[in-house]
Protein backbone atom coordinates (compact mmCIF):
# COMPACT_ATOMS: atom_id res chain seq x y z
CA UNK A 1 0.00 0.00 0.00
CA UNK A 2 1.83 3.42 -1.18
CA UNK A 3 2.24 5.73 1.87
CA UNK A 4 -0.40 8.22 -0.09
CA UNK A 5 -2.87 6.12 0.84
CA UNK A 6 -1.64 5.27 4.40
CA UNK A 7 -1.74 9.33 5.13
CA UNK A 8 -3.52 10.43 2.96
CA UNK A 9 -4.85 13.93 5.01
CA UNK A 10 -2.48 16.11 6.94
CA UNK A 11 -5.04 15.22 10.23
CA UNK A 12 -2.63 11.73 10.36
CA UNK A 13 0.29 13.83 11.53
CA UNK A 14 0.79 15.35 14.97
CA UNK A 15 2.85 16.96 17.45
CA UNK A 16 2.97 15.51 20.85
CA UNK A 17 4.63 15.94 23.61
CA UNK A 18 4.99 12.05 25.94
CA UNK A 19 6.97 11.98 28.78
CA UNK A 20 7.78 8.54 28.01
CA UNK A 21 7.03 5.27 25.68
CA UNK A 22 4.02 4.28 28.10
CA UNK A 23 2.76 7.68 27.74
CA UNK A 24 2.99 7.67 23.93
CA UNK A 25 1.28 4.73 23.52
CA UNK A 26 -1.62 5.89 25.38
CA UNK A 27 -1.82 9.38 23.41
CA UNK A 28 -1.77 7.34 19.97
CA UNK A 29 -3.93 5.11 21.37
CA UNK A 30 -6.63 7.68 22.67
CA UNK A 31 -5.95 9.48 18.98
CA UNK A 32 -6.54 6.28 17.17
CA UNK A 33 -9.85 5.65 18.91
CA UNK A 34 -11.13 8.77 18.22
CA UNK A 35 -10.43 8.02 14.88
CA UNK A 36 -12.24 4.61 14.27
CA UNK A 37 -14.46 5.63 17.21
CA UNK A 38 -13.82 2.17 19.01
CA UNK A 39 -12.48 1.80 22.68
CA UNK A 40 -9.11 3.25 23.39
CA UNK A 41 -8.07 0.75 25.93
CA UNK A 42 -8.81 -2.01 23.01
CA UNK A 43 -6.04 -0.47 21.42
CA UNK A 44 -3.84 0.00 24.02
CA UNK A 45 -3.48 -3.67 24.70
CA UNK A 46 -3.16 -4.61 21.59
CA UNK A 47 -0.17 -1.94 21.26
CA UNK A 48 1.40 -3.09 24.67
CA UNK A 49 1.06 -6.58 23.69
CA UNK A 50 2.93 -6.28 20.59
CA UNK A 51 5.46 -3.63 22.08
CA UNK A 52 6.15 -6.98 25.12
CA UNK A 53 7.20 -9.22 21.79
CA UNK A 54 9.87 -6.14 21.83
CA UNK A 55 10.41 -3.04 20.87
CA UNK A 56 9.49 -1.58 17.74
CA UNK A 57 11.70 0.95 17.54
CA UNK A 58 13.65 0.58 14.18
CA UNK A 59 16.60 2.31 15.15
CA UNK A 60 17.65 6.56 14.02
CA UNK A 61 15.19 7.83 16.65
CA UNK A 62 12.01 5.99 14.44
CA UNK A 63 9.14 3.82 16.19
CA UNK A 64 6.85 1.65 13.88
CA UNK A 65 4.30 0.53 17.35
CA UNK A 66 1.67 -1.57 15.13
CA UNK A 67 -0.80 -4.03 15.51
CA UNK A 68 -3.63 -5.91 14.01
CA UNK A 69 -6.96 -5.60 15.30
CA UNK A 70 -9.92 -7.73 14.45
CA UNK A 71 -12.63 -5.25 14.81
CA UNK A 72 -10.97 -2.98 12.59
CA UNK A 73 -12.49 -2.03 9.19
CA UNK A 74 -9.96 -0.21 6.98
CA UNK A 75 -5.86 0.92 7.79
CA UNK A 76 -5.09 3.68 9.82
CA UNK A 77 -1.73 5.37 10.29
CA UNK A 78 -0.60 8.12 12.26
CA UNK A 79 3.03 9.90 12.30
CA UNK A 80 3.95 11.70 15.33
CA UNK A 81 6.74 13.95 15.70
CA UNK A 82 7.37 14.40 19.23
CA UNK A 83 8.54 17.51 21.15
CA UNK A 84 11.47 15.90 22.76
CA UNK A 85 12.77 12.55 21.97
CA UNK A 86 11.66 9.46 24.74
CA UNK A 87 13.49 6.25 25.66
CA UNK A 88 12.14 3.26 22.95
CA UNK A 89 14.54 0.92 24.07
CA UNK A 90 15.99 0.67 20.49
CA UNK A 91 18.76 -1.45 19.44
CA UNK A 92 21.04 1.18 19.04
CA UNK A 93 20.19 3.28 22.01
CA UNK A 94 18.59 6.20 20.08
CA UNK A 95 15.85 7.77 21.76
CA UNK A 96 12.75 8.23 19.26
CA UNK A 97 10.94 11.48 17.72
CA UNK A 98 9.56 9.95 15.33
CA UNK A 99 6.63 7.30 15.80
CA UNK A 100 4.45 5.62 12.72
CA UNK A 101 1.56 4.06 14.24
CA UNK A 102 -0.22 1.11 12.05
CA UNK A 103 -3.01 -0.51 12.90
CA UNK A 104 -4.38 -3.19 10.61
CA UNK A 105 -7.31 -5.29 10.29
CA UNK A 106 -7.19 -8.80 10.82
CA UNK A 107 -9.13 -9.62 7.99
CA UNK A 108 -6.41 -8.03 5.73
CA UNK A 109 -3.54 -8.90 7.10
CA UNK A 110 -2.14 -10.59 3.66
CA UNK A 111 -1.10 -6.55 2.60
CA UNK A 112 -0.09 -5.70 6.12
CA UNK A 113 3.64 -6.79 5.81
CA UNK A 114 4.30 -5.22 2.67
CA UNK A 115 2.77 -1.71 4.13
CA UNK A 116 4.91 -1.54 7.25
CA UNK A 117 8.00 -2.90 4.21
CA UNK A 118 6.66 0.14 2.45
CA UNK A 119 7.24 2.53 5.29
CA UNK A 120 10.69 1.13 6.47
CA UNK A 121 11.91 1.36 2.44
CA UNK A 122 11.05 5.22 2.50
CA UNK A 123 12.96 5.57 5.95
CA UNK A 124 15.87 4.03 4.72
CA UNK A 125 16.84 7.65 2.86
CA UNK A 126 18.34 9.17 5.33
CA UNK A 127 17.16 12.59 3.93
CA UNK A 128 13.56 11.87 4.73
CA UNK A 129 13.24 11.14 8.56
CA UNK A 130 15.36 14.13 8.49
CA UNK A 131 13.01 16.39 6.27
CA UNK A 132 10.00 14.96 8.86
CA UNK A 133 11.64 16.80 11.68
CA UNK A 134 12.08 19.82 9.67
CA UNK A 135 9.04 20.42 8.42
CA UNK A 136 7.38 23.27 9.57
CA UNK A 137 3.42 22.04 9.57
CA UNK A 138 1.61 18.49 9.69
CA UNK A 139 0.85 19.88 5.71
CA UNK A 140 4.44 20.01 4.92
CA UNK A 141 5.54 16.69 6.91
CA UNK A 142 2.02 14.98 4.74
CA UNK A 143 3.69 16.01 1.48
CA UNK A 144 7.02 14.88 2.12
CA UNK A 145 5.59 11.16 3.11
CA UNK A 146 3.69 11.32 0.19
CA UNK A 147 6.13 12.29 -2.23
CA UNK A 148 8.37 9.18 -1.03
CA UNK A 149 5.93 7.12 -2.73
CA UNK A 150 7.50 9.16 -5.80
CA UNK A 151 11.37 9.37 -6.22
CA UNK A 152 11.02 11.27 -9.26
CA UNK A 153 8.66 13.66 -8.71
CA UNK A 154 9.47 15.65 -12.30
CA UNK A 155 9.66 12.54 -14.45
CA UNK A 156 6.67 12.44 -17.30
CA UNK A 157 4.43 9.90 -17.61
């Protein structure tokens, strides 16, 4: 699934502030219920449980916290840039400011692999975890996910 379509409104980026991981989790969570209007604590678990497999930090001060949930109708991602970076436990010690939540539904899960591939193969370019933290709106940081789907942007069709 491009990341176009993962994102796909500037509402799936946000600024937040967490004093910690346990804290983050329960601001995306309360974010993503909003969102599909289903229970945040639902959510929660589901985030902790995968998070107690270990941590899904990928390393460069990124976070990919996912999950599949059976209840869930359609995808929904949400990139937070956070104010300060938090402790993710990640391999290489880097704390995190930069957290992709996925959540999946079950009943899909055949294209749920190749969507969180999808995200890690855009945040292998150094120059676009980098551009995330430098952009100046959740517009801005939108367009630059989006145009990762692209890498040539001025080539015709």
């Amino acid at each position: 699934m491009p990341i176009a379509d993962l994102f796909p409104a500037a509402e799936a980026v946000l600024t937040l502030g967490p004093a910690d991981k346990a804290e983050l989790l329960e601001m995306l969570s309360a974010e993503a219920a909003h969102r599909v209007e289903h229970r945040r604590q639902d959510i929660l678990q589901a985030l902790i449980a995968r998070e107690s497999l270990g941590s899904t930090a990928l390393g460069r001060g990124i976070a990919l916290p996912h999950a599949r949930l059976d209840w869930l109708d359609e995808p929904l991602a949400i990139l937070a840039r956070l104010d300060r970076p938090i402790d993710f436990e990640a391999r290489d010690g880097e704390p995190v400011d930069l957290v992709f939540l996925v959540l999946w539904p079950e009943a899909s899960s055949e294209s749920f692999l190749p969507a969180l591939s999808g995200i890690c193969r855009a945040l292998r370019d150094n120059q676009l975890p980098r551009q995330l933290r430098q952009a100046r709106s959740a517009a801005e940081a939108l367009a630059k996910l989006q145009a990762a789907d692209d890498p040539d942007p001025d080539a015709q069709p």
